[in-house]
PDB file of N, CA and C in Angstrom:
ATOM      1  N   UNK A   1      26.491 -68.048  42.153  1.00  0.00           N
ATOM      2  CA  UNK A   1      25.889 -69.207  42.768  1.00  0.00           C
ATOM      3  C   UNK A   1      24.547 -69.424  42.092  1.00  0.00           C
ATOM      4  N   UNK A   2      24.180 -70.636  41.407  1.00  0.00           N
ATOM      5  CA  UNK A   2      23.101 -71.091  40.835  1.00  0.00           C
ATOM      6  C   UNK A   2      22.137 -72.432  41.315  1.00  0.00           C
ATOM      7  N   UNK A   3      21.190 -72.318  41.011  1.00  0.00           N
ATOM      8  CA  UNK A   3      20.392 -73.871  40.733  1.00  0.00           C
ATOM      9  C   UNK A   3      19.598 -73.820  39.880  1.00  0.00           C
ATOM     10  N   UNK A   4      19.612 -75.224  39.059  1.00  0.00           N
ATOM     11  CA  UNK A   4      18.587 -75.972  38.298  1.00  0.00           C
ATOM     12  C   UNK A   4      17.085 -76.100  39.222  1.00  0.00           C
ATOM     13  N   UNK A   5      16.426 -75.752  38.541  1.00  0.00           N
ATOM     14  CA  UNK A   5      15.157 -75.873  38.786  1.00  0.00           C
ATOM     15  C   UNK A   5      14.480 -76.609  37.943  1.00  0.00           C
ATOM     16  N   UNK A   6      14.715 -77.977  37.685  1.00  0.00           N
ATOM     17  CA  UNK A   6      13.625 -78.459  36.430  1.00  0.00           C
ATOM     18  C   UNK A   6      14.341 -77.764  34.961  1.00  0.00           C
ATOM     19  N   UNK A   7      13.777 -77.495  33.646  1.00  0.00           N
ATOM     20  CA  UNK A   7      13.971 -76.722  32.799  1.00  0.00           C
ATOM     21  C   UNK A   7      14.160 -75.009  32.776  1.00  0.00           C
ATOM     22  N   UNK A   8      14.133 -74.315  34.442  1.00  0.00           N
ATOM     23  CA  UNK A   8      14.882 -73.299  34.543  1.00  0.00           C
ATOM     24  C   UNK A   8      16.016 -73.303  35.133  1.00  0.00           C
ATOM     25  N   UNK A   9      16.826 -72.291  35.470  1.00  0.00           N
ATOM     26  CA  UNK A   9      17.539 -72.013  36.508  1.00  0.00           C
ATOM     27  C   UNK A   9      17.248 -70.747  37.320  1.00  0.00           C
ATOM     28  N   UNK A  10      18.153 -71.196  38.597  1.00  0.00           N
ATOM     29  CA  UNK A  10      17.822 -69.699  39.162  1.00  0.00           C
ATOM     30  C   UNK A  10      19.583 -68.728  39.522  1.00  0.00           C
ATOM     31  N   UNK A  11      20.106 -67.726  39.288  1.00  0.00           N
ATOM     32  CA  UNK A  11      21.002 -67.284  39.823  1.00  0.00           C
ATOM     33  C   UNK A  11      20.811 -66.474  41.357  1.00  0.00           C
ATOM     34  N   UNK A  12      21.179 -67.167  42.155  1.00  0.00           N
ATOM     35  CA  UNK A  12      21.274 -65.870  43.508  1.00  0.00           C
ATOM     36  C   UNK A  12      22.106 -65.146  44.114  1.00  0.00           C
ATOM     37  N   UNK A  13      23.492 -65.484  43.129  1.00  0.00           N
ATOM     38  CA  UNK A  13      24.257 -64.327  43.659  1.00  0.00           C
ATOM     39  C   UNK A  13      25.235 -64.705  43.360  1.00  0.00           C
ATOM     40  N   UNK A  14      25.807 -63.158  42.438  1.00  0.00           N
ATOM     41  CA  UNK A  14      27.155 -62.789  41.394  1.00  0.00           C
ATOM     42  C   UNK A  14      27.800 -61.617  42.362  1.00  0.00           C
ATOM     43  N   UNK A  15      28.619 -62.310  43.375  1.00  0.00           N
ATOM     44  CA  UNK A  15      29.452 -60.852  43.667  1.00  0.00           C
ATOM     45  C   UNK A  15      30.575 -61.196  44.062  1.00  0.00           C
ATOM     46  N   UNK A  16      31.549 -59.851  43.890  1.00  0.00           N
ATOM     47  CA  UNK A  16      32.535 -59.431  43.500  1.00  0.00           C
ATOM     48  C   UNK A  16      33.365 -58.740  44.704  1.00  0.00           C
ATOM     49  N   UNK A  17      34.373 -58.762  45.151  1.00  0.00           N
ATOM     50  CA  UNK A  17      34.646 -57.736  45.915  1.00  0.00           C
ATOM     51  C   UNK A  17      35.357 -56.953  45.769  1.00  0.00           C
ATOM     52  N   UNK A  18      35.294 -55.874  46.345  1.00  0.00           N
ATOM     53  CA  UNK A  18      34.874 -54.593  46.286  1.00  0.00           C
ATOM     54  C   UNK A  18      36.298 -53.885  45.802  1.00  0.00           C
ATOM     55  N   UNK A  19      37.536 -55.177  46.077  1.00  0.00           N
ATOM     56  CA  UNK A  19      38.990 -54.482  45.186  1.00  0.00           C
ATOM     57  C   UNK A  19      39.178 -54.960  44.293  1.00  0.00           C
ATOM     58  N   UNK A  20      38.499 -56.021  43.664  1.00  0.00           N
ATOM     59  CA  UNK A  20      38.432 -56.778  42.436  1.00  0.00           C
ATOM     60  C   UNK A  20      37.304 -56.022  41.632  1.00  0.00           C
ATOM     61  N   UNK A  21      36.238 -55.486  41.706  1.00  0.00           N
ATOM     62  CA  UNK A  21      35.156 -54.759  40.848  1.00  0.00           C
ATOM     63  C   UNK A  21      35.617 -53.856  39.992  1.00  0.00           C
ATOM     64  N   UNK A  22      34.892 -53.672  38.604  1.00  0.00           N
ATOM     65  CA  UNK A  22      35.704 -53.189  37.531  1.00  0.00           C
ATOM     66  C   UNK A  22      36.127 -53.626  36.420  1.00  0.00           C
ATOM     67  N   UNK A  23      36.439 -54.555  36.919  1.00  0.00           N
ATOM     68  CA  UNK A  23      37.297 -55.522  36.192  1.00  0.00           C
ATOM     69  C   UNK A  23      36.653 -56.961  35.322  1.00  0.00           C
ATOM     70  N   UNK A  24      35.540 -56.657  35.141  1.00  0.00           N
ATOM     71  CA  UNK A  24      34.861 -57.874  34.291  1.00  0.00           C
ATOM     72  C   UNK A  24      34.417 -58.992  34.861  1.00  0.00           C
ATOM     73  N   UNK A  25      34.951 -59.084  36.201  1.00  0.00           N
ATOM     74  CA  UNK A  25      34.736 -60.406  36.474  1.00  0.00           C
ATOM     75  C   UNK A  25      33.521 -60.932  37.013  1.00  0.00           C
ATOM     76  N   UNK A  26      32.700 -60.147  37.585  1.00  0.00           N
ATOM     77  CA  UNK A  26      31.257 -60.371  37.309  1.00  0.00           C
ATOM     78  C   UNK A  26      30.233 -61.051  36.297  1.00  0.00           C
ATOM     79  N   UNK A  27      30.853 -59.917  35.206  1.00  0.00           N
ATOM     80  CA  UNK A  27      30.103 -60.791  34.102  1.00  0.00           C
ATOM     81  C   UNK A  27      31.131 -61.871  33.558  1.00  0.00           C
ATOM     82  N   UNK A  28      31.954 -61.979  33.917  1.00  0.00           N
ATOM     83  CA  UNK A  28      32.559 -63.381  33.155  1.00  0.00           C
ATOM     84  C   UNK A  28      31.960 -64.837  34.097  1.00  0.00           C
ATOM     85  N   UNK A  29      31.571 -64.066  35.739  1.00  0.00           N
ATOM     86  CA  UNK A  29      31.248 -64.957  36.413  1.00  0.00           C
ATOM     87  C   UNK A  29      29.331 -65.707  35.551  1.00  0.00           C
ATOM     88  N   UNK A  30      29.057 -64.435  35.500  1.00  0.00           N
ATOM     89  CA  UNK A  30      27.091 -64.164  35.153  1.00  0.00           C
ATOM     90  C   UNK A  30      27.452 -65.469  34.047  1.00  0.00           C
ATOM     91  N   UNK A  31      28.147 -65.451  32.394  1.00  0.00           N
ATOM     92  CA  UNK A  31      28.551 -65.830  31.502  1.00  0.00           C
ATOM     93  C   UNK A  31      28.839 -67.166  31.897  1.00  0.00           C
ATOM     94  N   UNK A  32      29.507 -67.645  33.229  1.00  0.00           N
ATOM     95  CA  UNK A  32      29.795 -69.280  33.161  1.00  0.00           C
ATOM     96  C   UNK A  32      28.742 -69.549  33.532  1.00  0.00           C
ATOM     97  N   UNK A  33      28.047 -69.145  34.579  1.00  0.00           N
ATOM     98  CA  UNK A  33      26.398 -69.709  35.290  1.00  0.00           C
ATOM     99  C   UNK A  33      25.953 -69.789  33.594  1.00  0.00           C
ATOM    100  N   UNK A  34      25.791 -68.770  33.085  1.00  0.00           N
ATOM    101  CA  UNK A  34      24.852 -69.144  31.913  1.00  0.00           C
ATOM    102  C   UNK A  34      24.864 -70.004  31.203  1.00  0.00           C
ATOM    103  N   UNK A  35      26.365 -70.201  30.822  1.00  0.00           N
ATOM    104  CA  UNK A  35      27.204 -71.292  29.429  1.00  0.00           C
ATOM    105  C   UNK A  35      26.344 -72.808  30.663  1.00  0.00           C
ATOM    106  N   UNK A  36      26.952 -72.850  32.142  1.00  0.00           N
ATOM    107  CA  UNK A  36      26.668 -73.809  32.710  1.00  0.00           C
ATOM    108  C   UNK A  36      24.623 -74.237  33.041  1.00  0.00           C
ATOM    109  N   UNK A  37      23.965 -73.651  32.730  1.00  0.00           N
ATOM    110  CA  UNK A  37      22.552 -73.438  33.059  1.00  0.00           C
ATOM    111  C   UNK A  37      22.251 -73.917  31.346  1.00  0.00           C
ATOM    112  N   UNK A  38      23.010 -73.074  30.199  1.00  0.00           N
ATOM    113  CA  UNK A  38      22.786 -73.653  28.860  1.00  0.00           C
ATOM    114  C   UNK A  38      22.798 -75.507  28.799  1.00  0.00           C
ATOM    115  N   UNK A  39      24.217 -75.698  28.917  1.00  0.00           N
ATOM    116  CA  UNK A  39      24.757 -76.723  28.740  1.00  0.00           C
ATOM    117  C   UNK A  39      23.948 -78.237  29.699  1.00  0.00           C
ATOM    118  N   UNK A  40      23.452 -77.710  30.244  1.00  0.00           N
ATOM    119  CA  UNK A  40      22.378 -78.386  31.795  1.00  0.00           C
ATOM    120  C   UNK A  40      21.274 -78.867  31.424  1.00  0.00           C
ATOM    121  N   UNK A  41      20.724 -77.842  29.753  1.00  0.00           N
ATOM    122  CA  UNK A  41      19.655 -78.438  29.754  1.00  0.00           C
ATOM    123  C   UNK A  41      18.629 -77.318  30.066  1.00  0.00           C
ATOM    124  N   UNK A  42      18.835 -75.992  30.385  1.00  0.00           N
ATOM    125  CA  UNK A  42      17.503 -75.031  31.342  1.00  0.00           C
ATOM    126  C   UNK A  42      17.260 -74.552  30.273  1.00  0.00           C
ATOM    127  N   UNK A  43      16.103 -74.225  29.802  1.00  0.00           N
ATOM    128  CA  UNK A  43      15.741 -73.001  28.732  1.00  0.00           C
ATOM    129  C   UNK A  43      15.398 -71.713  29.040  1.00  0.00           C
ATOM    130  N   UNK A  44      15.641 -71.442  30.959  1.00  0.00           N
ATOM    131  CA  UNK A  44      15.523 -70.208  31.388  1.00  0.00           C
ATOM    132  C   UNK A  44      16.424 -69.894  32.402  1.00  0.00           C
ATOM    133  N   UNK A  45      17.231 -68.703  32.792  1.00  0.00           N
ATOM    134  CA  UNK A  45      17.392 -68.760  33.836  1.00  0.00           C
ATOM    135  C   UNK A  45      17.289 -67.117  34.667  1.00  0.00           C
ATOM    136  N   UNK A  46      16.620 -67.212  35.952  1.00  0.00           N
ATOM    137  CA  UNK A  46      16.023 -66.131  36.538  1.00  0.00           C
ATOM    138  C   UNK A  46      17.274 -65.855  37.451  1.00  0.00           C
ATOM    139  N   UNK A  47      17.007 -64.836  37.686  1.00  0.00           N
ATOM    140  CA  UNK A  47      17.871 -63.865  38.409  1.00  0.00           C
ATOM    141  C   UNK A  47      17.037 -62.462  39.783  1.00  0.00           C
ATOM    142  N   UNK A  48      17.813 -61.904  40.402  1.00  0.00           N
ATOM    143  CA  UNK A  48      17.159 -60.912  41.290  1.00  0.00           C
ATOM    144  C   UNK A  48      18.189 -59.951  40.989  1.00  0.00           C
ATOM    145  N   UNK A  49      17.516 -58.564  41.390  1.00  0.00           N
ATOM    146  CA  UNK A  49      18.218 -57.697  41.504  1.00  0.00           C
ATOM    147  C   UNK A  49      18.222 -56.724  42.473  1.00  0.00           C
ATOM    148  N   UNK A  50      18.487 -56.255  43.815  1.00  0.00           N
ATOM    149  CA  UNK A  50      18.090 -54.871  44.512  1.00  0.00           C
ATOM    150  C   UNK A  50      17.860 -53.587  43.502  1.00  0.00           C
ATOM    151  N   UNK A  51      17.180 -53.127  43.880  1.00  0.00           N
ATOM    152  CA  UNK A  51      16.748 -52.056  43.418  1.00  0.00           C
ATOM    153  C   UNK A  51      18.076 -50.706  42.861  1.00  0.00           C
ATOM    154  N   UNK A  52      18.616 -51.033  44.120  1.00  0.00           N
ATOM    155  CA  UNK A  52      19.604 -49.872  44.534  1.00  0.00           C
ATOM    156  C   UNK A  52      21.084 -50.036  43.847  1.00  0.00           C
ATOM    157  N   UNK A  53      20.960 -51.296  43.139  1.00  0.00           N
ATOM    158  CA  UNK A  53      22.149 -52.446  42.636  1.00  0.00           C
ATOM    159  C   UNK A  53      22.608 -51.620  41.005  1.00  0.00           C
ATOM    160  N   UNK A  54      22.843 -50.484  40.986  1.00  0.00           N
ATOM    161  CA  UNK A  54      22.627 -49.983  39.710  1.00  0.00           C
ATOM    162  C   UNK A  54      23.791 -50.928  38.466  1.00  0.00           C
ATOM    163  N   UNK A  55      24.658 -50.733  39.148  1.00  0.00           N
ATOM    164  CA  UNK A  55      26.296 -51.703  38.307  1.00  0.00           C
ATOM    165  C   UNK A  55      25.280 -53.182  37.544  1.00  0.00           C
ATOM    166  N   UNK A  56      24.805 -53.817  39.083  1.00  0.00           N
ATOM    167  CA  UNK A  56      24.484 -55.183  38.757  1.00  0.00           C
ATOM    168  C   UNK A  56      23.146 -55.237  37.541  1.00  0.00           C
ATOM    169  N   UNK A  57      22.338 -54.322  37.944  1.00  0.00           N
ATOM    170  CA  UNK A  57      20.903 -54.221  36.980  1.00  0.00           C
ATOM    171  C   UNK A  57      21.362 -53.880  35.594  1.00  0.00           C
ATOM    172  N   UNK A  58      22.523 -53.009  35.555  1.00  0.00           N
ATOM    173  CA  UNK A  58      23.098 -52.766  33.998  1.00  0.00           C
ATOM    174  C   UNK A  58      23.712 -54.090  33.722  1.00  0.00           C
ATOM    175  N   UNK A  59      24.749 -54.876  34.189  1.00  0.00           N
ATOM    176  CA  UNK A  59      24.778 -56.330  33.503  1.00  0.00           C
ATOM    177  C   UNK A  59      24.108 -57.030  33.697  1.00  0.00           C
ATOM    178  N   UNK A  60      22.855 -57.512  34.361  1.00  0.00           N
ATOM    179  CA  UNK A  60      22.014 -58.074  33.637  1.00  0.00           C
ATOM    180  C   UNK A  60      21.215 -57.503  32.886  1.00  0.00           C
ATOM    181  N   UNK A  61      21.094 -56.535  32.335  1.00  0.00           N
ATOM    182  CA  UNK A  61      20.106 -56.017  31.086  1.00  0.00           C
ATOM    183  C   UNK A  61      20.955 -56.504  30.014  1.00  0.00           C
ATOM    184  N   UNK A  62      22.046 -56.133  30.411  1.00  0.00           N
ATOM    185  CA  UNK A  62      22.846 -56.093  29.255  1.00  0.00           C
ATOM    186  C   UNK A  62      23.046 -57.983  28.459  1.00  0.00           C
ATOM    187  N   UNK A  63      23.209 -58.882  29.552  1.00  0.00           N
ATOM    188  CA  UNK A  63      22.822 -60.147  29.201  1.00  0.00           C
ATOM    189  C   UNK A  63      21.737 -60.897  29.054  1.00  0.00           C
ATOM    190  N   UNK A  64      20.757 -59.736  28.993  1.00  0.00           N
ATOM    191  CA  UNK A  64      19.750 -60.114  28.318  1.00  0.00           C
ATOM    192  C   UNK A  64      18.320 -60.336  29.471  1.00  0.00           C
ATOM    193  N   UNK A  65      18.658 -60.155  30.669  1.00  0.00           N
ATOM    194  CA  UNK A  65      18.100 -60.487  31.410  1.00  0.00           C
ATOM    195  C   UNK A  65      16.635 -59.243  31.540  1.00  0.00           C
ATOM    196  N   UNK A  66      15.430 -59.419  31.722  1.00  0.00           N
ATOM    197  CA  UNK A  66      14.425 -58.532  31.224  1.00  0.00           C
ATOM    198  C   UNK A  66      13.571 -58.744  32.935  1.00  0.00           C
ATOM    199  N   UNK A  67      13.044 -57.435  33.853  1.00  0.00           N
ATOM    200  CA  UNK A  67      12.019 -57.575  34.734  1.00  0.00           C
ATOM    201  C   UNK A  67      10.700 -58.266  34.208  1.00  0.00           C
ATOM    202  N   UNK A  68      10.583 -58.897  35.287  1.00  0.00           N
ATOM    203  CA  UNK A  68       9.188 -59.644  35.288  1.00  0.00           C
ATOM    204  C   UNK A  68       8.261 -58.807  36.575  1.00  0.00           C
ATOM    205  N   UNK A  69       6.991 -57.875  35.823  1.00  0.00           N
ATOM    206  CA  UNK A  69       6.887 -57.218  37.567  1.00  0.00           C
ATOM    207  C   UNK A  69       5.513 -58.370  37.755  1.00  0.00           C
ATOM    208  N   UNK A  70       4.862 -57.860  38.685  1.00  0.00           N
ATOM    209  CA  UNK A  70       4.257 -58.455  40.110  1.00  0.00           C
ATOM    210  C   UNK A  70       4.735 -59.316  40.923  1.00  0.00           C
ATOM    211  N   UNK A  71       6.002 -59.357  41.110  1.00  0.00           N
ATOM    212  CA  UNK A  71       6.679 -59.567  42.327  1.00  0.00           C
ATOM    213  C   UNK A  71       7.174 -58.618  43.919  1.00  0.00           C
ATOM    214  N   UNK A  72       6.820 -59.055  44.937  1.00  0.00           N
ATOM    215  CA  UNK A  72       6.678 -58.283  45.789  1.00  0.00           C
ATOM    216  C   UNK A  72       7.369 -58.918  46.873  1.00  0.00           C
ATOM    217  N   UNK A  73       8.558 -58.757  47.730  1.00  0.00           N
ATOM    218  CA  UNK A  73       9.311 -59.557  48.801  1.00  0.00           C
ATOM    219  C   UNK A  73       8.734 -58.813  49.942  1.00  0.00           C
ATOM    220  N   UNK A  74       8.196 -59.763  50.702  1.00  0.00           N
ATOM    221  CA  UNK A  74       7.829 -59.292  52.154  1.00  0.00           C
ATOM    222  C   UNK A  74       8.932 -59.890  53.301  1.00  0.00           C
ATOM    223  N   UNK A  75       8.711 -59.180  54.314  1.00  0.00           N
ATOM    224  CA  UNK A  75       9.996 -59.367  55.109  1.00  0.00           C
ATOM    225  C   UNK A  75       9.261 -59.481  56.971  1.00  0.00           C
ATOM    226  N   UNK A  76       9.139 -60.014  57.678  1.00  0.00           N
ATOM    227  CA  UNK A  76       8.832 -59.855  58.949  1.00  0.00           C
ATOM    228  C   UNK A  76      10.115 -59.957  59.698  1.00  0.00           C
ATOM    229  N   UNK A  77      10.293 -58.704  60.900  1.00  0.00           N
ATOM    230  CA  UNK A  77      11.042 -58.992  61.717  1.00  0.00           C
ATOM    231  C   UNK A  77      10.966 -59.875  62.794  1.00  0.00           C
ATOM    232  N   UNK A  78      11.329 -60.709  63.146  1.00  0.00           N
ATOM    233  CA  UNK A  78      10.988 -61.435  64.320  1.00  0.00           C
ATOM    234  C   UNK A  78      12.220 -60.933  65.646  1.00  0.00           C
ATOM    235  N   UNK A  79      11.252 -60.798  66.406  1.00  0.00           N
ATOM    236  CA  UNK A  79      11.630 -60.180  67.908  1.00  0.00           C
ATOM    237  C   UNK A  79      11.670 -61.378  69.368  1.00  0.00           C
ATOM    238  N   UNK A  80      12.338 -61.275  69.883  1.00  0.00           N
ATOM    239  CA  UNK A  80      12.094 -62.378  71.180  1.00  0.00           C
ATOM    240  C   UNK A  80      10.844 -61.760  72.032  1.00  0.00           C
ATOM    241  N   UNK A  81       9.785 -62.772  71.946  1.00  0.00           N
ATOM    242  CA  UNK A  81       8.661 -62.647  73.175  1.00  0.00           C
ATOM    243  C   UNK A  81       9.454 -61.513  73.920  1.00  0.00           C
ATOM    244  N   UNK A  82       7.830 -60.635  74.125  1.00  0.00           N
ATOM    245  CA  UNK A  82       8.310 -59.812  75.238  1.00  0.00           C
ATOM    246  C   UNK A  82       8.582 -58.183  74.747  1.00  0.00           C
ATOM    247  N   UNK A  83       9.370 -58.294  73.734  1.00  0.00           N
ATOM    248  CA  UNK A  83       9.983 -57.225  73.101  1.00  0.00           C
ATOM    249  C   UNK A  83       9.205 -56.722  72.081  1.00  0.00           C
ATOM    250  N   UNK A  84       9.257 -55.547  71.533  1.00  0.00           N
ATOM    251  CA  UNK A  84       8.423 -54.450  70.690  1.00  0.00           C
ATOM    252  C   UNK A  84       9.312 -54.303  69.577  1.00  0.00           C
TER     253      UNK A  84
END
């Protein structure tokens, strides 16, 4: 799943399930976003990765995809009034 952003793109999510994995289709998926993000017009396109995502962080290195650090995701839980 992708979007154009102006002259980037962004990918937010290449997945696979879990009886289909193995099998390439990830990166054949990563490969159409790209051909489709090329062909669009983007001269970039960004991506995320979990940390813990080891499979996924090896194909995108492998397509070329490089960390950008000082990025930092903050997260608040929100609770119903009342509650701790």
């Amino acid at each position: 799943m992708g979007q154009a952003m102006g002259a980037e793109g962004y990918s937010f999510f290449t997945g696979v399930h879990a009886a289909w994995r193995g099998r390439g289709l990830g990166r054949a998926l990563k490969l159409r976003l790209i051909a489709a993000a090329r062909r669009d017009g983007a001269r970039a396109l960004q991506t995320t990765n979990l940390d813990g995502n080891l499979p996924a962080l090896r194909l995108n290195t492998a397509l070329g995809f490089r960390p950008t650090p000082g990025s930092i995701e903050l997260r608040k839980r929100l609770v119903p009034p009342g509650r701790h």
